[in-house]
N, C-alpha and C. Protein backbone atom coordinates (compact mmCIF):
# COMPACT_ATOMS: atom_id res chain seq x y z
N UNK A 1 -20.39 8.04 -7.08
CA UNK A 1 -20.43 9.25 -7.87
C UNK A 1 -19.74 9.01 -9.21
N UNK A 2 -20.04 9.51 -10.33
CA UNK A 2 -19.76 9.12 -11.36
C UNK A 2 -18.57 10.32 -11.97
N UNK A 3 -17.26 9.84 -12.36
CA UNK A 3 -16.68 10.64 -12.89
C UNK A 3 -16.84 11.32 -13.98
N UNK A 4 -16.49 12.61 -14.25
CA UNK A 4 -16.51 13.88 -14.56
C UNK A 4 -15.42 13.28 -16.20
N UNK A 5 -15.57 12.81 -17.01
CA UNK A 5 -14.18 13.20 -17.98
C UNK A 5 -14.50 14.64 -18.91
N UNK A 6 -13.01 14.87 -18.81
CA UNK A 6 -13.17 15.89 -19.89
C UNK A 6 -13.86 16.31 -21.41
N UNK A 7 -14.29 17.05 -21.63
CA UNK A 7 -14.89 17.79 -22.87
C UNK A 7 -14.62 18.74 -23.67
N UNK A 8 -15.38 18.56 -24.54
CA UNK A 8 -14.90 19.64 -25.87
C UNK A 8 -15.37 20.89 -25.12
N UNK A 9 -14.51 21.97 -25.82
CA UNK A 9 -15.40 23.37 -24.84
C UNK A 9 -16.45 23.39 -25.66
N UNK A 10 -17.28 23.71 -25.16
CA UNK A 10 -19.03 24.56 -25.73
C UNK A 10 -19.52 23.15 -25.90
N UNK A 11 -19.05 21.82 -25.69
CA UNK A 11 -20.03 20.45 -26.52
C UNK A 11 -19.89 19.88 -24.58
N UNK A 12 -20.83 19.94 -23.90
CA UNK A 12 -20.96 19.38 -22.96
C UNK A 12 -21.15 18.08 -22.82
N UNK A 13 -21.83 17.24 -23.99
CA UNK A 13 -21.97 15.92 -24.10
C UNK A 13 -21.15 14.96 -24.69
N UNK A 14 -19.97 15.83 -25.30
CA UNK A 14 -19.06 15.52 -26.39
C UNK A 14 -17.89 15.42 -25.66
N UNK A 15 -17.02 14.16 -25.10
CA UNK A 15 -15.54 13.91 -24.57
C UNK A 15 -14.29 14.15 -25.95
N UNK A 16 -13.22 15.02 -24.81
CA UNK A 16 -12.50 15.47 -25.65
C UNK A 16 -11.51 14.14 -25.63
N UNK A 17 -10.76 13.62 -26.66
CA UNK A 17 -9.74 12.93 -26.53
C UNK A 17 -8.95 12.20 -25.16
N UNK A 18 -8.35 13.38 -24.63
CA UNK A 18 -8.56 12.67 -23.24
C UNK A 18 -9.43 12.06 -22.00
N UNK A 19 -10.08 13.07 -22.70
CA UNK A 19 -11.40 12.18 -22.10
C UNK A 19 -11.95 10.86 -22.28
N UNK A 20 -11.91 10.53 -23.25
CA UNK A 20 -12.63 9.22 -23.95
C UNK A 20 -11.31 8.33 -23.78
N UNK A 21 -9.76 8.45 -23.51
CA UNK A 21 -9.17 7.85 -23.22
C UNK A 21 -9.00 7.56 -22.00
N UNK A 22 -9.24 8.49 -20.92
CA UNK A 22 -9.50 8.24 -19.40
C UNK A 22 -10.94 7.45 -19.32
N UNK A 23 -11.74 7.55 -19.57
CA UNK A 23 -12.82 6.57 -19.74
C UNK A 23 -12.57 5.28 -20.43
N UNK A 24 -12.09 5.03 -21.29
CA UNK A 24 -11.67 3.98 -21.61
C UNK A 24 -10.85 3.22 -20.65
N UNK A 25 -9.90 3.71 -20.43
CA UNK A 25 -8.91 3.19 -19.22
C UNK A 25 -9.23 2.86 -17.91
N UNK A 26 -10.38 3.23 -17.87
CA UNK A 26 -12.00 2.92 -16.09
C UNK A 26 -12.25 2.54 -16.80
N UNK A 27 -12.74 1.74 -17.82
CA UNK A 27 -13.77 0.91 -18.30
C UNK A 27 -13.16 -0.59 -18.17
N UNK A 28 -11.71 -0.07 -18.65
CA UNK A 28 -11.11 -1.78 -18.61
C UNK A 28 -10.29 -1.95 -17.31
N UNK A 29 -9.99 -1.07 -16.95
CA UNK A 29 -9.44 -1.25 -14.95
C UNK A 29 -10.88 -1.62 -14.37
N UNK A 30 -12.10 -2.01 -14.96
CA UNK A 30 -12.95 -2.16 -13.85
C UNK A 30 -13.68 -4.07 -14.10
N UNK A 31 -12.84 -4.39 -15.51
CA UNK A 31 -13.29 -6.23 -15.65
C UNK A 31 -11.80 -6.12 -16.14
N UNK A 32 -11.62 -8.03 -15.56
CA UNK A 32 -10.99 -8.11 -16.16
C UNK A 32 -11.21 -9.35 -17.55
N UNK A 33 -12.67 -8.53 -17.99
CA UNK A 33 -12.84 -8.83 -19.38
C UNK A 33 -12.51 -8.13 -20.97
N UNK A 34 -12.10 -7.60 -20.06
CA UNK A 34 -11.71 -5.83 -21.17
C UNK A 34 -10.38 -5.69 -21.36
N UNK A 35 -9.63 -5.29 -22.50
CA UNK A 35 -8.75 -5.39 -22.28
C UNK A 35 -8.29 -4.00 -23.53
N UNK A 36 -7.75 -3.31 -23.92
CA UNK A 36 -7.42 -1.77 -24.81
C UNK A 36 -6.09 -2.12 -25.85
N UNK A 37 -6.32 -2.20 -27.00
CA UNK A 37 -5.28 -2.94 -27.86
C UNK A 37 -4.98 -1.65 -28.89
N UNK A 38 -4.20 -1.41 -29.33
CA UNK A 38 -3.48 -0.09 -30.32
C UNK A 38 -3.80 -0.76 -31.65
N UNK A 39 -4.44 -0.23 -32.48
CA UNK A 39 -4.94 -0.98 -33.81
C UNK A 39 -4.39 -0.22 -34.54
N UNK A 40 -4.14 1.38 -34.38
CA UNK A 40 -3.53 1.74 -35.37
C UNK A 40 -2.85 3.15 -35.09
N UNK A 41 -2.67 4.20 -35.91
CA UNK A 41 -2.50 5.50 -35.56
C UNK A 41 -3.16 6.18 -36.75
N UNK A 42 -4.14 7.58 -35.98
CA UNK A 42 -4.67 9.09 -37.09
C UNK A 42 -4.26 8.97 -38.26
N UNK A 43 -4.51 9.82 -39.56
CA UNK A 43 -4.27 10.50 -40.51
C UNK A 43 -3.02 11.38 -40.17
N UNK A 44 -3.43 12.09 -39.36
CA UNK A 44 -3.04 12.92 -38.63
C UNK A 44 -1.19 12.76 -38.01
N UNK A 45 -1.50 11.64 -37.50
CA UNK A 45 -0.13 11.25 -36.67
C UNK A 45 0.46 10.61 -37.68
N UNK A 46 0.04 9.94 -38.33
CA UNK A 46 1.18 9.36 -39.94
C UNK A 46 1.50 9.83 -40.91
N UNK A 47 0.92 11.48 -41.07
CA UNK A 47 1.21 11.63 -41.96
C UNK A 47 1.86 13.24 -41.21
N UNK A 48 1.96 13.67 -39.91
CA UNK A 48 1.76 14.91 -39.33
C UNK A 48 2.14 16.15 -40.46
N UNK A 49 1.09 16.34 -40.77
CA UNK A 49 1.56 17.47 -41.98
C UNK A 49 0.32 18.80 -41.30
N UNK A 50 -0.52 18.03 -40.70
CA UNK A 50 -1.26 18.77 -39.89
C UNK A 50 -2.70 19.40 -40.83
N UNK A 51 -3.55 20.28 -40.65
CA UNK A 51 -4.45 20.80 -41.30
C UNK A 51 -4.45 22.17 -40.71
N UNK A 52 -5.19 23.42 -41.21
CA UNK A 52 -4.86 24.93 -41.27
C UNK A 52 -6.75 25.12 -41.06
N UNK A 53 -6.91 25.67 -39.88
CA UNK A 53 -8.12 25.85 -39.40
C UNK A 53 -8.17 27.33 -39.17
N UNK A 54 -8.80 28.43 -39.22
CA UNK A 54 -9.31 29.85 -38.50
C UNK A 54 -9.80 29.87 -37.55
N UNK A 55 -10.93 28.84 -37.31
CA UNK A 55 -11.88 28.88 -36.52
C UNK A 55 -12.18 27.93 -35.85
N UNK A 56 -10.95 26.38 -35.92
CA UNK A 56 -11.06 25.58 -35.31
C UNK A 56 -9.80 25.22 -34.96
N UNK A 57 -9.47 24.73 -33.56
CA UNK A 57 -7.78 24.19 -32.90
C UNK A 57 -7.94 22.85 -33.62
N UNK A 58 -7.01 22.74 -34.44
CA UNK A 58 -7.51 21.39 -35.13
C UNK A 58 -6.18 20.50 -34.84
N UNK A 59 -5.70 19.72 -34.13
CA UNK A 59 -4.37 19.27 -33.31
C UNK A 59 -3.53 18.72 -35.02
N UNK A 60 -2.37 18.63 -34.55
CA UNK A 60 -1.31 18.56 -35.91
C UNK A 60 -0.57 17.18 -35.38
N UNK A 61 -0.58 16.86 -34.19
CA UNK A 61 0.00 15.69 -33.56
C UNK A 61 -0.60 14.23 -34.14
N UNK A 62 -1.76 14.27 -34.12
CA UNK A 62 -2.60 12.76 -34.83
C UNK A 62 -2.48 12.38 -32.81
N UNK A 63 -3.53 10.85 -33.16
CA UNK A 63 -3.62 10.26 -32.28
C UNK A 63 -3.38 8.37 -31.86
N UNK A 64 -3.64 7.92 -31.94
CA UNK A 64 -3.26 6.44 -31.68
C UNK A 64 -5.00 5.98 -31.71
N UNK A 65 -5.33 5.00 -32.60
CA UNK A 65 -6.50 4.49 -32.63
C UNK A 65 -6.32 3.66 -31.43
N UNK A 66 -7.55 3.04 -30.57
CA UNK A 66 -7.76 2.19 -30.01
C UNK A 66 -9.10 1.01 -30.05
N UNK A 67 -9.08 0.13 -29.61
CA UNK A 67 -10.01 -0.87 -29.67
C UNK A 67 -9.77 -1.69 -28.30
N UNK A 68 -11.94 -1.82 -28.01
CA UNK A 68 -11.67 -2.89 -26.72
C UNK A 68 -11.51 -4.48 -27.44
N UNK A 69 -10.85 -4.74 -26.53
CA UNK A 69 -10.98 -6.79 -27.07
C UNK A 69 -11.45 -7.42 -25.28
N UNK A 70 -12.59 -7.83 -25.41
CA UNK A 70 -13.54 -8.13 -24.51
C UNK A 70 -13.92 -9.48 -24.72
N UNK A 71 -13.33 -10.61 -23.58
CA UNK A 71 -13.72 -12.08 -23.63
C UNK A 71 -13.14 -12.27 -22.18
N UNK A 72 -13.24 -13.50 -22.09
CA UNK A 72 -13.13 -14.36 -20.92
C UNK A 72 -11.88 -15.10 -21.26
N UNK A 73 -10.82 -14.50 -20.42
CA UNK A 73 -9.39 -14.88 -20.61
C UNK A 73 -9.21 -16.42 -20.15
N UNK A 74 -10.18 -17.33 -19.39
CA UNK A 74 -10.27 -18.46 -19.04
C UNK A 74 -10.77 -19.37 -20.19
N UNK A 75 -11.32 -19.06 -21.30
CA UNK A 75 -12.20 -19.78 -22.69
C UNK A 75 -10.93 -19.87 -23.32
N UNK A 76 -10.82 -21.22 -24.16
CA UNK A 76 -9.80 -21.59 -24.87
C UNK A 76 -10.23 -20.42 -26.59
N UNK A 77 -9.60 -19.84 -26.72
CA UNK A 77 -9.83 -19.05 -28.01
C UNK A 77 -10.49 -19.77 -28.98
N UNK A 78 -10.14 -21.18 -29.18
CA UNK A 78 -10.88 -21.95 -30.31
C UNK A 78 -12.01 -21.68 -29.90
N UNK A 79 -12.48 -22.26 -28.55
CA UNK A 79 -14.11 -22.44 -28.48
C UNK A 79 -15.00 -21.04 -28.50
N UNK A 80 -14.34 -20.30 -28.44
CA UNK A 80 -15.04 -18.70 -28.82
C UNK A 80 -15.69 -18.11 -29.73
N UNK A 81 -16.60 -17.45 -30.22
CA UNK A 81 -17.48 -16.83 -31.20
C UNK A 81 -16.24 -15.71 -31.32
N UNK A 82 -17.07 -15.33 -32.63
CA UNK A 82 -16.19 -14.37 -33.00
C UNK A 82 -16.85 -12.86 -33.45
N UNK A 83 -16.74 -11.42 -32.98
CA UNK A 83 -17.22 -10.90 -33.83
C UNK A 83 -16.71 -9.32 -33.32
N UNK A 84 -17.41 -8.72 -34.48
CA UNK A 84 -16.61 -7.35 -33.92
C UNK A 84 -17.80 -5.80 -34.22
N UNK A 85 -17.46 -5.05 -33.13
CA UNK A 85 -18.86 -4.21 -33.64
C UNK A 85 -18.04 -2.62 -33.92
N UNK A 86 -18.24 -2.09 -34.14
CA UNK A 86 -17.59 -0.88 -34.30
C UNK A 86 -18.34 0.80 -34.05
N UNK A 87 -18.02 1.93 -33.84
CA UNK A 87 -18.82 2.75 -33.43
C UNK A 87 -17.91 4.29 -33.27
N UNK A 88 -18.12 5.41 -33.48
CA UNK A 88 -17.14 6.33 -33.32
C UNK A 88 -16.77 6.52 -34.62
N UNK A 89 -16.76 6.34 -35.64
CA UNK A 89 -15.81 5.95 -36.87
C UNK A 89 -15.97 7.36 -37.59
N UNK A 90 -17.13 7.55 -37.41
CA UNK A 90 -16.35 8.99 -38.71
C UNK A 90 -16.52 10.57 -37.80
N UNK A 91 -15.46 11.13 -38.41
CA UNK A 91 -14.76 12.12 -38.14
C UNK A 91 -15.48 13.39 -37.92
N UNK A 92 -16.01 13.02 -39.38
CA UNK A 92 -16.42 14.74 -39.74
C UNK A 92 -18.25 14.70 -38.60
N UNK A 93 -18.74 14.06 -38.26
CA UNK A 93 -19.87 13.84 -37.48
C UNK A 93 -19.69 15.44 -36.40
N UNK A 94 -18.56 15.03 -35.70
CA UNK A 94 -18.26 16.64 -34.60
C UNK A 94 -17.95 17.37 -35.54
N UNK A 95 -17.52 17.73 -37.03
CA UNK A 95 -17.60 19.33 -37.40
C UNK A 95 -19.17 19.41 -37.64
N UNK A 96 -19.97 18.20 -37.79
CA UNK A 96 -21.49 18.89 -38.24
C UNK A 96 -22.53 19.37 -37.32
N UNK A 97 -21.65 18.79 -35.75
CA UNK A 97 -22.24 19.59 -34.99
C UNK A 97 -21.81 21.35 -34.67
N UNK A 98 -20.42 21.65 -35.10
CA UNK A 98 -20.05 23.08 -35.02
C UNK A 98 -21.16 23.91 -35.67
N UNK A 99 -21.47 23.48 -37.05
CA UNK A 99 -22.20 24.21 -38.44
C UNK A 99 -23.23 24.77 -38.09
């Protein structure tokens, strides 16, 4: 059976923060090719000055970026390809689904 993570209210297809971090965290508890590395931290969390919403809970805390790093911990790093793909990246994508 496939777990349930949490969601945005009203966006059923859309994982809320914790969500996408509990999924992340089953993704790499399940190889141990996967591995969850802290690349950075929010706008948000470095600068917490926060943003002023009416009509949206818009969090003032910031968050901790993450990234998978996915290889075969047995391959000598030299002999490895290298590359990196990226996905998730911009922000404003979920306010254009509110509009």
């Amino acid at each position: 059976m496939a777990t349930a993570y949490d969601k945005i209210n009203g966006h059923n297809c859309i994982r809320s923060m914790e969500g996408m971090i509990e999924s992340m965290n089953d993704l790499a508890n399940s190889s141990n090719l996967i591995t969850i590395k802290k690349i950075g931290e929010s706008y948000l969390k470095k600068n917490n000055d926060g943003r002023i919403s009416n009509q949206f809970d818009i969090p003032t805390n910031g968050h901790d970026i993450y990234a998978y790093v996915i290889t075969d911990p047995s391959v000598s790093s030299s002999k490895k390809g290298k590359a990196l793909y990226t996905s998730g990246m911009h922000a404003r994508e979920y306010g254009k689904l509110l509009q």
